[in-house]
C-alpha atoms as a PDB file:
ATOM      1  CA  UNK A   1      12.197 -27.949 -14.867  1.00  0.00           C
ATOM      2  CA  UNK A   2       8.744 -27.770 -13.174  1.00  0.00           C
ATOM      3  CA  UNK A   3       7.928 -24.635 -11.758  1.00  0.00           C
ATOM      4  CA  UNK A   4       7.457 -24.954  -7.639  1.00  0.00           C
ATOM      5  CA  UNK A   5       5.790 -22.685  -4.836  1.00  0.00           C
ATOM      6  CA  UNK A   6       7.544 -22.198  -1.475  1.00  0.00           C
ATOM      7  CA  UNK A   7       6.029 -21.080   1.646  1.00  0.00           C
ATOM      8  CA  UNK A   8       8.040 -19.285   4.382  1.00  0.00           C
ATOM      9  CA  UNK A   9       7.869 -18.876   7.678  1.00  0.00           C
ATOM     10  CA  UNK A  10      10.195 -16.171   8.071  1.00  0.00           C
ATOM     11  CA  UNK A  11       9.775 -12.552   6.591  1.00  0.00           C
ATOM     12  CA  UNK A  12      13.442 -12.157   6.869  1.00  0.00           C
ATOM     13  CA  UNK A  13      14.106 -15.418   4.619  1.00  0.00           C
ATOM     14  CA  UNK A  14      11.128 -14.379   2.258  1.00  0.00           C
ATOM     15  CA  UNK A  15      12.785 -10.977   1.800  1.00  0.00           C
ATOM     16  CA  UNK A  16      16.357 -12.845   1.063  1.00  0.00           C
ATOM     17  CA  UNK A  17      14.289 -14.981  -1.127  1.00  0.00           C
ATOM     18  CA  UNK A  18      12.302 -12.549  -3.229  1.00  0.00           C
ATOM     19  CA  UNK A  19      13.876  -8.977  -3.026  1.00  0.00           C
ATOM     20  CA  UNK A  20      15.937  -9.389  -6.172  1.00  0.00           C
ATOM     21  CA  UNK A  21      13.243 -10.699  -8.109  1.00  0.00           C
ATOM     22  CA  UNK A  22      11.045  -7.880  -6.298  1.00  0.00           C
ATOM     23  CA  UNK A  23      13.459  -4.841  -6.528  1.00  0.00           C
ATOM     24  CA  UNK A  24      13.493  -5.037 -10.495  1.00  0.00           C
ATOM     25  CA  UNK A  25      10.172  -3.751 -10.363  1.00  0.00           C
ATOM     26  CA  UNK A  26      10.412  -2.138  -7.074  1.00  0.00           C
ATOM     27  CA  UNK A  27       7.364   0.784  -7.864  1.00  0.00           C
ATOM     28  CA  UNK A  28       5.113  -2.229  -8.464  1.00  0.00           C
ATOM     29  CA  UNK A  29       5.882  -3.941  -5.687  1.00  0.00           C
ATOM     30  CA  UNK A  30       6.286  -0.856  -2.977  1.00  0.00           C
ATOM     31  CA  UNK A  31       3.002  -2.369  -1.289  1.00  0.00           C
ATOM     32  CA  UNK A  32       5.027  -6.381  -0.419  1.00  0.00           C
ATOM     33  CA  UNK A  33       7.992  -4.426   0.344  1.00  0.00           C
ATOM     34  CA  UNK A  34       6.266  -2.146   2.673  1.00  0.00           C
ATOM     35  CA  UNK A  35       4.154  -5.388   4.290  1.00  0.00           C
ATOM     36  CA  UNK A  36       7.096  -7.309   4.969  1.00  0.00           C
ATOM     37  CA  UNK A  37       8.816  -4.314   6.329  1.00  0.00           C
ATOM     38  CA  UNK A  38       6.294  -4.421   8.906  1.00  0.00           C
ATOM     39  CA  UNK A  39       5.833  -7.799   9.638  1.00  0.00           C
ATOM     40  CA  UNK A  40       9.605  -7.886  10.134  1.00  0.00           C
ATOM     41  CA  UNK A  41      10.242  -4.514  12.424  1.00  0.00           C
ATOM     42  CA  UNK A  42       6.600  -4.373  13.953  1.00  0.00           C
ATOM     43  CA  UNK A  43       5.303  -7.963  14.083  1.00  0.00           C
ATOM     44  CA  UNK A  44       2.963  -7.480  17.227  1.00  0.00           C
ATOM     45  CA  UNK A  45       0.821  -5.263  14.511  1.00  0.00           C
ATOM     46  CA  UNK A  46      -0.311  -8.576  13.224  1.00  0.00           C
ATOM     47  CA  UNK A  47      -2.577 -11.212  15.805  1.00  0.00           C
ATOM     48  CA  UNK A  48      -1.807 -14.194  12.935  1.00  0.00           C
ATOM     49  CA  UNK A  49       0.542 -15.993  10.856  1.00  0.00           C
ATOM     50  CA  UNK A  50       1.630 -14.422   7.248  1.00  0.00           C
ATOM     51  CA  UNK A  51       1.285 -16.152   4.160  1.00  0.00           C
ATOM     52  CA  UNK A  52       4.738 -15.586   2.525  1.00  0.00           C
ATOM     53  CA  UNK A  53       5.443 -17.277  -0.908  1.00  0.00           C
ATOM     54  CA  UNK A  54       7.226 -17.473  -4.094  1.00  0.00           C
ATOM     55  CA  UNK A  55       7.030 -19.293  -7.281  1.00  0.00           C
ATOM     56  CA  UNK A  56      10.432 -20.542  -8.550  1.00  0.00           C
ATOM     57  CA  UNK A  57      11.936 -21.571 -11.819  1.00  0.00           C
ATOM     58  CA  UNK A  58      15.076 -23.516 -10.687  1.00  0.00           C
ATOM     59  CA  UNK A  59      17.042 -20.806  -8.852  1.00  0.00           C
ATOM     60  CA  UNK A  60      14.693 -17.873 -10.372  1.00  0.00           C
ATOM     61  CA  UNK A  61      11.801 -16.746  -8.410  1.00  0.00           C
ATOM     62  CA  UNK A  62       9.169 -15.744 -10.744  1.00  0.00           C
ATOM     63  CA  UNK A  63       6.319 -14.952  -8.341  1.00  0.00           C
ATOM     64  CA  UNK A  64       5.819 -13.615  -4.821  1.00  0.00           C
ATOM     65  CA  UNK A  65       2.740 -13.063  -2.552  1.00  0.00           C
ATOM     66  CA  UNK A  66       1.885 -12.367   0.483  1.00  0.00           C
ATOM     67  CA  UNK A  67      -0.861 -12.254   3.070  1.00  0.00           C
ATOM     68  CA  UNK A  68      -0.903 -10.679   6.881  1.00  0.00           C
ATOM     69  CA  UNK A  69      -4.830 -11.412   7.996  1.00  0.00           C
ATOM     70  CA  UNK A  70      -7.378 -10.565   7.975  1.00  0.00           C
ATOM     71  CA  UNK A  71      -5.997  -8.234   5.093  1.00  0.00           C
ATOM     72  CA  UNK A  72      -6.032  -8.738   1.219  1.00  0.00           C
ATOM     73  CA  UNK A  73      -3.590 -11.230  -0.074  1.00  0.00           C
ATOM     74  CA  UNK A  74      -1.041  -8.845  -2.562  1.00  0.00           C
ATOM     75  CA  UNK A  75       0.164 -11.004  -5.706  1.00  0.00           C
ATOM     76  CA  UNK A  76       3.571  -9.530  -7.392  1.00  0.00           C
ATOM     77  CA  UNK A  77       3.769  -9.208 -10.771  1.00  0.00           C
ATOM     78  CA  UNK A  78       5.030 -12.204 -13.045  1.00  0.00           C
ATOM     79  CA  UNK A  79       5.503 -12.649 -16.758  1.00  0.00           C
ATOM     80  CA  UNK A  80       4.792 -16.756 -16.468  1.00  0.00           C
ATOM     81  CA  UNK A  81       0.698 -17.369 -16.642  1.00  0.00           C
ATOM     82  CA  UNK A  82       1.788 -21.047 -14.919  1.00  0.00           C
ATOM     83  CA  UNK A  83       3.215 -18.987 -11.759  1.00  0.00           C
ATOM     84  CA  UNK A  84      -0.519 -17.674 -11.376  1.00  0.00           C
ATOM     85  CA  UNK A  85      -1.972 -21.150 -11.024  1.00  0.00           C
ATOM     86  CA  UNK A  86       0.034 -22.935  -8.742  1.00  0.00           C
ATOM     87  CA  UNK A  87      -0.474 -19.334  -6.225  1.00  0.00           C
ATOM     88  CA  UNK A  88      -4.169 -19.903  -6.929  1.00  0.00           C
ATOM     89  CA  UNK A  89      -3.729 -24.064  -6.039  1.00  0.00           C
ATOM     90  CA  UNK A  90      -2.036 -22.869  -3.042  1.00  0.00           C
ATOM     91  CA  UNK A  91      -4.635 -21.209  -1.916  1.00  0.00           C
ATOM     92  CA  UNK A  92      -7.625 -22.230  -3.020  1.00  0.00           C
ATOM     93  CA  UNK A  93      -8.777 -23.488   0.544  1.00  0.00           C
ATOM     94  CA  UNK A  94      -7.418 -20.156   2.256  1.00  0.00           C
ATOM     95  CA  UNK A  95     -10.292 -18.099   3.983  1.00  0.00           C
ATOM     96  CA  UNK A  96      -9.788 -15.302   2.003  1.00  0.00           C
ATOM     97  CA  UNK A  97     -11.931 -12.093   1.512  1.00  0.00           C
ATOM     98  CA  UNK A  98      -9.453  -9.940  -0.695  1.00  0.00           C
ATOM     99  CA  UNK A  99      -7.114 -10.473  -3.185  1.00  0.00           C
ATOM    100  CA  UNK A 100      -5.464  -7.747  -5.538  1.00  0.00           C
ATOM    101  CA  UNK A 101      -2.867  -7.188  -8.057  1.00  0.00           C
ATOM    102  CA  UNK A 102      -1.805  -5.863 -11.315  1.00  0.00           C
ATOM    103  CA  UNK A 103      -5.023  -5.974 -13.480  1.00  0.00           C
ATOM    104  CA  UNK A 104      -4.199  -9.040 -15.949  1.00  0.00           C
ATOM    105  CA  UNK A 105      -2.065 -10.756 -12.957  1.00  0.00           C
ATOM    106  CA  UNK A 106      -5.465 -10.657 -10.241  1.00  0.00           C
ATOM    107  CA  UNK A 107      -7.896 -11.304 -12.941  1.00  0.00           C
ATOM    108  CA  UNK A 108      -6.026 -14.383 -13.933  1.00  0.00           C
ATOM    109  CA  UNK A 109      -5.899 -15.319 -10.440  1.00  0.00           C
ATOM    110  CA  UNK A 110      -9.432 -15.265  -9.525  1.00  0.00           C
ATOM    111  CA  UNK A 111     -10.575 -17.166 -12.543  1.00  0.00           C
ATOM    112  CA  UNK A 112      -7.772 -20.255 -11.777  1.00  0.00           C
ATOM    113  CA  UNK A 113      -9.118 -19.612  -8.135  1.00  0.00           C
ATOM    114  CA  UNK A 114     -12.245 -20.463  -9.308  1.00  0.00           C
ATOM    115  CA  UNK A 115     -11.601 -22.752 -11.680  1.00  0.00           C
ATOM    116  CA  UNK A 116     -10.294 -25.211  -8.745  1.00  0.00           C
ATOM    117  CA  UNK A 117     -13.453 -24.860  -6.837  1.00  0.00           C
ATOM    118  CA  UNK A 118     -13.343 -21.103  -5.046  1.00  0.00           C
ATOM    119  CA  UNK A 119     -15.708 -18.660  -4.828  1.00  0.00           C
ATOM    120  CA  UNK A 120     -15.931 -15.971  -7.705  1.00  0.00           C
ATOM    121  CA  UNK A 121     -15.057 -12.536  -6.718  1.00  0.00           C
ATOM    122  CA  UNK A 122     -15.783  -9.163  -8.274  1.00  0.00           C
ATOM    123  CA  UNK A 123     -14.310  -6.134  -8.582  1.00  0.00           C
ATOM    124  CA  UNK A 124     -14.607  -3.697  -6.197  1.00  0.00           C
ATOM    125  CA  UNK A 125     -11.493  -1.122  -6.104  1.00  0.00           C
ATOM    126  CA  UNK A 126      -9.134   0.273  -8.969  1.00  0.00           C
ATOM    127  CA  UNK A 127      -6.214   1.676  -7.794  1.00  0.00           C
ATOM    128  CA  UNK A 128      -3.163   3.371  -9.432  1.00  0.00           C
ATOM    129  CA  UNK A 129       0.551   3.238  -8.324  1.00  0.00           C
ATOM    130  CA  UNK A 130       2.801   5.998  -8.275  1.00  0.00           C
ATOM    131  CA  UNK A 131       6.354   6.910  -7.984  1.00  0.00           C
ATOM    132  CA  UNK A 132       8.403  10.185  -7.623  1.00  0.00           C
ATOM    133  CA  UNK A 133      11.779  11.170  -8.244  1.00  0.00           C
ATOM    134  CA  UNK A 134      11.599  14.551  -7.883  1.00  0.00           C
ATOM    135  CA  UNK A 135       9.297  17.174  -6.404  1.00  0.00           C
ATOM    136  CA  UNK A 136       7.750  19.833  -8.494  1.00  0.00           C
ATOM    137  CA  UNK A 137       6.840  22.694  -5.724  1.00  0.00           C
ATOM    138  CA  UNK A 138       3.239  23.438  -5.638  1.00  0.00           C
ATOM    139  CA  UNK A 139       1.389  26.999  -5.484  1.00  0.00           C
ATOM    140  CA  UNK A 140       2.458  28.312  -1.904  1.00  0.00           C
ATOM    141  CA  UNK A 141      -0.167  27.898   1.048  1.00  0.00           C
ATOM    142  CA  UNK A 142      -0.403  29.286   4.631  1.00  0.00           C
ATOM    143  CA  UNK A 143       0.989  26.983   6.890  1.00  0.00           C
ATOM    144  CA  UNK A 144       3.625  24.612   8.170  1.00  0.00           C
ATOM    145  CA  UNK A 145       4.131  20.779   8.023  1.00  0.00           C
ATOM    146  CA  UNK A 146       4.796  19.343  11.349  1.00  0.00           C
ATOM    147  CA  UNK A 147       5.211  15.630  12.441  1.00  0.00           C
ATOM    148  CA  UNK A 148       2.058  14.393  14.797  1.00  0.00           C
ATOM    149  CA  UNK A 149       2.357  14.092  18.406  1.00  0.00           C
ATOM    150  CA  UNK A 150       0.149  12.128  21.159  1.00  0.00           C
ATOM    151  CA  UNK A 151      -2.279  15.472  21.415  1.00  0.00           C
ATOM    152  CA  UNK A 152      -3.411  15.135  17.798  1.00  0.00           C
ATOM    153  CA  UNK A 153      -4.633  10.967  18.155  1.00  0.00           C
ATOM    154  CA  UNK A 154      -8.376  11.593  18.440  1.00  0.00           C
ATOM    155  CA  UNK A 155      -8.573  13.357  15.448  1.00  0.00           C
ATOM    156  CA  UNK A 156      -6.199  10.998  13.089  1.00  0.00           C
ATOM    157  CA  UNK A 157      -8.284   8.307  14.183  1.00  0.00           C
ATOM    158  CA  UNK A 158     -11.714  10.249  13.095  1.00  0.00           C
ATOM    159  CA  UNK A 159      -9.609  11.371  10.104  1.00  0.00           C
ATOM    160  CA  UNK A 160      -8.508   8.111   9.499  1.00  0.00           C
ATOM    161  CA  UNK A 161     -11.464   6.503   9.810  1.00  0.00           C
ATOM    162  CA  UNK A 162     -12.903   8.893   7.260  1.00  0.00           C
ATOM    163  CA  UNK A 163      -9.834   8.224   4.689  1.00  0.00           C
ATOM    164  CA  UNK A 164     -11.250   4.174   4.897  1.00  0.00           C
ATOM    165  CA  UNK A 165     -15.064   5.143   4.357  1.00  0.00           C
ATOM    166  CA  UNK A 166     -14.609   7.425   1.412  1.00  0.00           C
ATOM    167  CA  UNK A 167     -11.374   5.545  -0.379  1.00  0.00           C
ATOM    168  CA  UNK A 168     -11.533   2.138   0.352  1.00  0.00           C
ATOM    169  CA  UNK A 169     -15.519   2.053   1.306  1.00  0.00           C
ATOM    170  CA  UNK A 170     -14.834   0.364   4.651  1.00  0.00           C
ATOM    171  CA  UNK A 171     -16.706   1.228   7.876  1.00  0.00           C
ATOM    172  CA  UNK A 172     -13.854   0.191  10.496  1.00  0.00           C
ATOM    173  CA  UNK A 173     -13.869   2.533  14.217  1.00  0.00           C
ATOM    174  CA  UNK A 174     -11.405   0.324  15.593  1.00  0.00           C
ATOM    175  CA  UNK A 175      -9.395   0.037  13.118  1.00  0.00           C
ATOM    176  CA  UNK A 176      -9.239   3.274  12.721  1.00  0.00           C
ATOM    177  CA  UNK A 177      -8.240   3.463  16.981  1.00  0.00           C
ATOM    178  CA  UNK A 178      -5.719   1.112  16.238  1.00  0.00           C
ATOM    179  CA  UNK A 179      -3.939   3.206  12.952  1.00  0.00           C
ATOM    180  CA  UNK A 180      -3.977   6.177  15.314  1.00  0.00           C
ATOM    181  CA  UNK A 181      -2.319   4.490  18.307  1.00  0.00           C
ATOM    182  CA  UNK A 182      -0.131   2.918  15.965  1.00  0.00           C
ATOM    183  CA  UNK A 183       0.694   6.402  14.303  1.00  0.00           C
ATOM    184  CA  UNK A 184       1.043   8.442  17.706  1.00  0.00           C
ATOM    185  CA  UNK A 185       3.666   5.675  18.870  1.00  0.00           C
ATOM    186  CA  UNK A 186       5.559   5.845  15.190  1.00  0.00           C
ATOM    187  CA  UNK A 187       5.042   2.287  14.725  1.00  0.00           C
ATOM    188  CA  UNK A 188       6.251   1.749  11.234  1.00  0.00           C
ATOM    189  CA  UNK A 189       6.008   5.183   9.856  1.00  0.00           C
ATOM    190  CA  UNK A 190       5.562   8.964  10.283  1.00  0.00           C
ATOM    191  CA  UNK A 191       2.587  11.002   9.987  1.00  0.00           C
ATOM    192  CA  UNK A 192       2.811  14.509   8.838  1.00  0.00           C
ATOM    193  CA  UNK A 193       0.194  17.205   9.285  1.00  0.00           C
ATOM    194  CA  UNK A 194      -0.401  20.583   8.333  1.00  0.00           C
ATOM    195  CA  UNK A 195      -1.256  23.068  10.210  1.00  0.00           C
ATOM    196  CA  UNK A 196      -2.636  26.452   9.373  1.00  0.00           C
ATOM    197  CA  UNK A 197      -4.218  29.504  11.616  1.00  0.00           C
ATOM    198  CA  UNK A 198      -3.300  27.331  14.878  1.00  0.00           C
ATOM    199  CA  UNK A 199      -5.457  23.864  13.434  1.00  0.00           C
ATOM    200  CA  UNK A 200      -4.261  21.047  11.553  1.00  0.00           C
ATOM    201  CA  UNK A 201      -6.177  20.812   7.726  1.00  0.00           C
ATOM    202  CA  UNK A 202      -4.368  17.645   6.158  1.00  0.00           C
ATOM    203  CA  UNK A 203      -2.819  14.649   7.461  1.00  0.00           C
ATOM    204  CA  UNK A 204      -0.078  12.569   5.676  1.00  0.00           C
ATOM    205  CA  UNK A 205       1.400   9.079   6.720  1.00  0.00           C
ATOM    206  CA  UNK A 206       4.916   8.155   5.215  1.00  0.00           C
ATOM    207  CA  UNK A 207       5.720   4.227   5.844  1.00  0.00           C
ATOM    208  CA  UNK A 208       6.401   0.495   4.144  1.00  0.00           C
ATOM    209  CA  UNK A 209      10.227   1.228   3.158  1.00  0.00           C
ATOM    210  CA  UNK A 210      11.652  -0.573   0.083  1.00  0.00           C
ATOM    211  CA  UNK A 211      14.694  -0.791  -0.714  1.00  0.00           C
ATOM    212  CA  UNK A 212      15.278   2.219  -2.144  1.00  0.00           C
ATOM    213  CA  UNK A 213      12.295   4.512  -1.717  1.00  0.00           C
ATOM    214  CA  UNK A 214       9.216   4.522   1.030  1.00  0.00           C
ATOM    215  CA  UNK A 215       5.091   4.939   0.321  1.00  0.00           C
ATOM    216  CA  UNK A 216       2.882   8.016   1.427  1.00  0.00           C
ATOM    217  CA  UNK A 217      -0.450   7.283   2.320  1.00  0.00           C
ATOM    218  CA  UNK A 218      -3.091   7.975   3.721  1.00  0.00           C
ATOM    219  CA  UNK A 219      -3.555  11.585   2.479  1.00  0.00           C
ATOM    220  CA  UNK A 220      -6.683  13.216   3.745  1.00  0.00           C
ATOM    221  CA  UNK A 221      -8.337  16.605   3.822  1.00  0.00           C
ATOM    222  CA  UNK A 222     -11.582  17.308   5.142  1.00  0.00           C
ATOM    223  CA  UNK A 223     -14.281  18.453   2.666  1.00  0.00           C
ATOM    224  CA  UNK A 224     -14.615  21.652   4.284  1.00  0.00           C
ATOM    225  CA  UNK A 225     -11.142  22.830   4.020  1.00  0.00           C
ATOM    226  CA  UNK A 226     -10.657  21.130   0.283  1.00  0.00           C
ATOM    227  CA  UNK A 227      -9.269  23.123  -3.032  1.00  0.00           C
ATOM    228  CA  UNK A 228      -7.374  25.304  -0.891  1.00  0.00           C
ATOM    229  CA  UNK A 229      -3.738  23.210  -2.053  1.00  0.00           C
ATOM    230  CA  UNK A 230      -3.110  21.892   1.688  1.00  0.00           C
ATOM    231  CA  UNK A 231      -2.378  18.170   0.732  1.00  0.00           C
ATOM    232  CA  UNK A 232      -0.697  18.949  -2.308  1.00  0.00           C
ATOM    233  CA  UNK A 233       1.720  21.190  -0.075  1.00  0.00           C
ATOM    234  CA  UNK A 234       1.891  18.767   2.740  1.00  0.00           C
ATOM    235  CA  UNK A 235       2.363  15.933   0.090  1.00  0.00           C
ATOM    236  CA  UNK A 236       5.489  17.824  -1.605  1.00  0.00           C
ATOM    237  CA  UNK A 237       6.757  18.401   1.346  1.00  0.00           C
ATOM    238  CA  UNK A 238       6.684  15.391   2.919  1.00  0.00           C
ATOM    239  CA  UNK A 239       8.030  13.404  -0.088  1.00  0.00           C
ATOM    240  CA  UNK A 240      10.463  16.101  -0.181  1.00  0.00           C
ATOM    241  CA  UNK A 241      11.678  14.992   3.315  1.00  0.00           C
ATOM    242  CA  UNK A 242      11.923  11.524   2.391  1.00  0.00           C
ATOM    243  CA  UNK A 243      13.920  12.497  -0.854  1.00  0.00           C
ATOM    244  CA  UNK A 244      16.368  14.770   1.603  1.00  0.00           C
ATOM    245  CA  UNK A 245      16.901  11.727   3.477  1.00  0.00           C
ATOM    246  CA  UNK A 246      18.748   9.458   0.820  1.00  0.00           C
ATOM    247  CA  UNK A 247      15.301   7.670  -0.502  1.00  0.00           C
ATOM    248  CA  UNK A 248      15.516   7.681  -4.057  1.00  0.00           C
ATOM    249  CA  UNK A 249      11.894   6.936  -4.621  1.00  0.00           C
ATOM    250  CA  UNK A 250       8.767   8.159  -3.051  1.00  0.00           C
ATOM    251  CA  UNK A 251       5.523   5.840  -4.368  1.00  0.00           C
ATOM    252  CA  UNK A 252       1.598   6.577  -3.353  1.00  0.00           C
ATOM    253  CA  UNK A 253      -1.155   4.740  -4.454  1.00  0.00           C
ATOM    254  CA  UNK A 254      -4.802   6.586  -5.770  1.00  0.00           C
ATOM    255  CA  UNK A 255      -8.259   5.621  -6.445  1.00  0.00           C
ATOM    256  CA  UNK A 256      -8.771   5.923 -10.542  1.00  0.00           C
ATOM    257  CA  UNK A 257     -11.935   7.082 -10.018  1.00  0.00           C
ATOM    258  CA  UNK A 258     -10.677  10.336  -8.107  1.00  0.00           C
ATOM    259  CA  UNK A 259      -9.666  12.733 -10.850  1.00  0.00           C
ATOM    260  CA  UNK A 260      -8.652  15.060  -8.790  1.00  0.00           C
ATOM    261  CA  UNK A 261      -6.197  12.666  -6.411  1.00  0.00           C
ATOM    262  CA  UNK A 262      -4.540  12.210  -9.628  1.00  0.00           C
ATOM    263  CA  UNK A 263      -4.084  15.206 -11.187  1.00  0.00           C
ATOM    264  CA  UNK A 264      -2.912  17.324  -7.743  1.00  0.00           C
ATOM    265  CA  UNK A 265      -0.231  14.416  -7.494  1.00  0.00           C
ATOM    266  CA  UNK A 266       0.956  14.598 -11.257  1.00  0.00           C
ATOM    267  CA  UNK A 267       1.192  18.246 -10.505  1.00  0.00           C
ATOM    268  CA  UNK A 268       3.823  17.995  -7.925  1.00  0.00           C
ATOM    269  CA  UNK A 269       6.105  14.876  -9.515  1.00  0.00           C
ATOM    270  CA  UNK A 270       4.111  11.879  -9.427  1.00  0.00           C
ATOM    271  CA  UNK A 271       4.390   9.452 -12.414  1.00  0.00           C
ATOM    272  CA  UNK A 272       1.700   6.487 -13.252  1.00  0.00           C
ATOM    273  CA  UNK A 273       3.544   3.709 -13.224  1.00  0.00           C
ATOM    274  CA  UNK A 274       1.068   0.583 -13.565  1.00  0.00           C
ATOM    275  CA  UNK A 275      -2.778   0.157 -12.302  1.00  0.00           C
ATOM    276  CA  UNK A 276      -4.412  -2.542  -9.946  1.00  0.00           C
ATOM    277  CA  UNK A 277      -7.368  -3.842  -9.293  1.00  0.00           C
ATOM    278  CA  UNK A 278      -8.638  -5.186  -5.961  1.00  0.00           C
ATOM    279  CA  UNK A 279     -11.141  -8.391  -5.719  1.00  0.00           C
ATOM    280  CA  UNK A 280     -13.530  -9.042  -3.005  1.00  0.00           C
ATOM    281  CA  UNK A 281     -14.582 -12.885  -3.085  1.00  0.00           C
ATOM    282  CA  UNK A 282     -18.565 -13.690  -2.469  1.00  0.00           C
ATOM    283  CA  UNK A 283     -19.676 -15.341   0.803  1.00  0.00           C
END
C-alpha cells in the first residue's frame, strides 16, 4: 500500500492522529508536542493557520510535521526515506524560511525540497536535545528560585531578547515584548528566576508539555553575573519542580557549539539524546 500525507485542520485530531506514533520517541519529539500544546490551549498566540501533517502507511503513521508561521516547520523523525519526499512534495510551494529536524531526516528534506524545484537552504543552527530523569544537585549558590510576576516584564523581555541574539542569532524587540507579555500572563508556561542579594541573575521558562514530561527553555544569565552556578541552580531546581509534580521527563534543547551549555546541564542530570540541525532556505 502507497504511502499517503494527511493534512489537518485540527490540533486536537492531529494529536489523536500522531501521539502514538510521536510518544515512542517522545524526547525527540518534545518540540511538536510542546507546539501543538500551544496551538491547542493558547491558539490566539498564533495570527495564522498551522500546517499539521502526517505520513501514513495504512493505519501506521510514519511521519509528522508541523508548522505555526512565521516559525520553522519541525519534521518528526521517521525510519521510511519515502515519508521524507511526499512532506517535501507537500510543501514545496509553502513560503517557508526555516525548516529543522534530526540531522539525516532535515538534510534529506531539503535536498527532495530542492530536487522538486525549491530553493536550497544551508545550515545555520545545530542544536542538541536533552532529557532528564533525575536531578543531580549542583554546588550550592546564594539565592532563591521564585516564579516571575508582572514587576519583572521589562527585564525578561531585554533578557529575552538577548537569549534570541546570542542563541538563535535573531534580532527580534517585539518578539521579544510579546514572549514577555506572554510569560507575565503564564500563557503556556512558567518562568522561573533567581534571585540573589535582592536582584534577579537568571531566568528560566518551563513550557510545551508532552505527554509525559515538559521542556525548559530559555535559560539565560547575563555575562556579567556568569560562572557563578546561578542557572545551573535555577535549572535543577526548576526541573526539580516539574519532576515533584508527576512529570516523568524534563527535556531542554542546547546550541552544540556552547561547551559550556552542555557540560553545566550534564552536570546536573541531563542526557544527549539525539542532535538537530536547523535550515534557513535562500531568498
Amino acid at each position: 500500500m502507497p504511502l499517503r500525507l494527511r493534512r489537518f485542520d485540527d490540533v486536537n485530531a492531529f494529536l489523536d492522529a500522531s501521539t502514538p506514533f510521536l510518544v515512542e520517541r517522545e524526547a525527540e519529539h518534545n518540540l511538536i508536542f510542546g507546539v501543538a500544546s500551544t496551538l491547542r490551549d493558547d491558539p490566539g498566540q498564533y495570527t495564522a493557520p498551522a500546517y499539521l501533517a502526517t505520513v501514513d502507511d495504512g493505519e501506521r503513521v510514519v511521519m509528522a510535521a508541523l508548522r505555526t508561521p512565521p516559525f520553522s516547520l519541525v519534521l518528526s523523525e521517521t525510519d521510511d526515506p519515502d515519508a521524507v519526499g511526499l512532506l517535501a512534495q507537500d510543501t514545496v510551494d509553502m513560503d517557508l524560511d526555516r525548516v529543522q529536524g534530526a540531522i539525516d531526516v532535515v538534510r534529506a528534506y531539503v535536498s527532495q525540497r530542492q530536487s522538486l524545484g525549491g530553493p536550497p537552504a544551508d545550515r545555520v543552527l545545530g542544536e542538541r536535545i536533552y532529557r532528564l530523569q533525575q536531578v543531580i544537585r549542583p554546588r550550592p549558590v546564594s539565592g532563591f528560585m521564585r516564579l516571575a510576576n508582572p514587576g519583572d516584564r521589562d527585564l525578561i523581555a531585554q533578557w529575552v531578547f538577548d537569549f534570541m541574539s546570542e542563541a538563535l542569532g535573531e534580532d527580534d524587540r517585539s518578539g521579544a515584548e510579546a514572549s514577555a507579555d506572554r510569560w507575565v500572563a503564564g500563557h503556556g508556561g512558567s518562568l522561573y528566576l533567581w534571585e540573589d542579594d535582592a536582584s534577579a541573575v537568571s531566568l528560566a521558562g518551563v513550557r510545551g508539555p508532552t505527554p509525559h514530561g515538559i521542556r525548559v527553555g530559555p535559560v539565560y544569565t547575563p555575562p556579567e553575573v556568569r560562572g557563578r552556578g546561578y542557572a545551573s541552580a535555577l535549572v535543577a531546581a526548576a526541573s526539580q519542580a516539574q519532576l515533584d509534580s508527576g512529570r516523568t521527563f524534563v527535556f531542554l534543547f542546547t546550541n552544540i557549539e556552547n561547551p559550556t551549555a552542555n557540560r553545566i546541564y550534564q552536570a546536573i542530570g541531563f542526557e544527549p539524546v539525539r542532535d538537530i540541525d536547523v535550515y534557513e532556505f535562500r531568498p
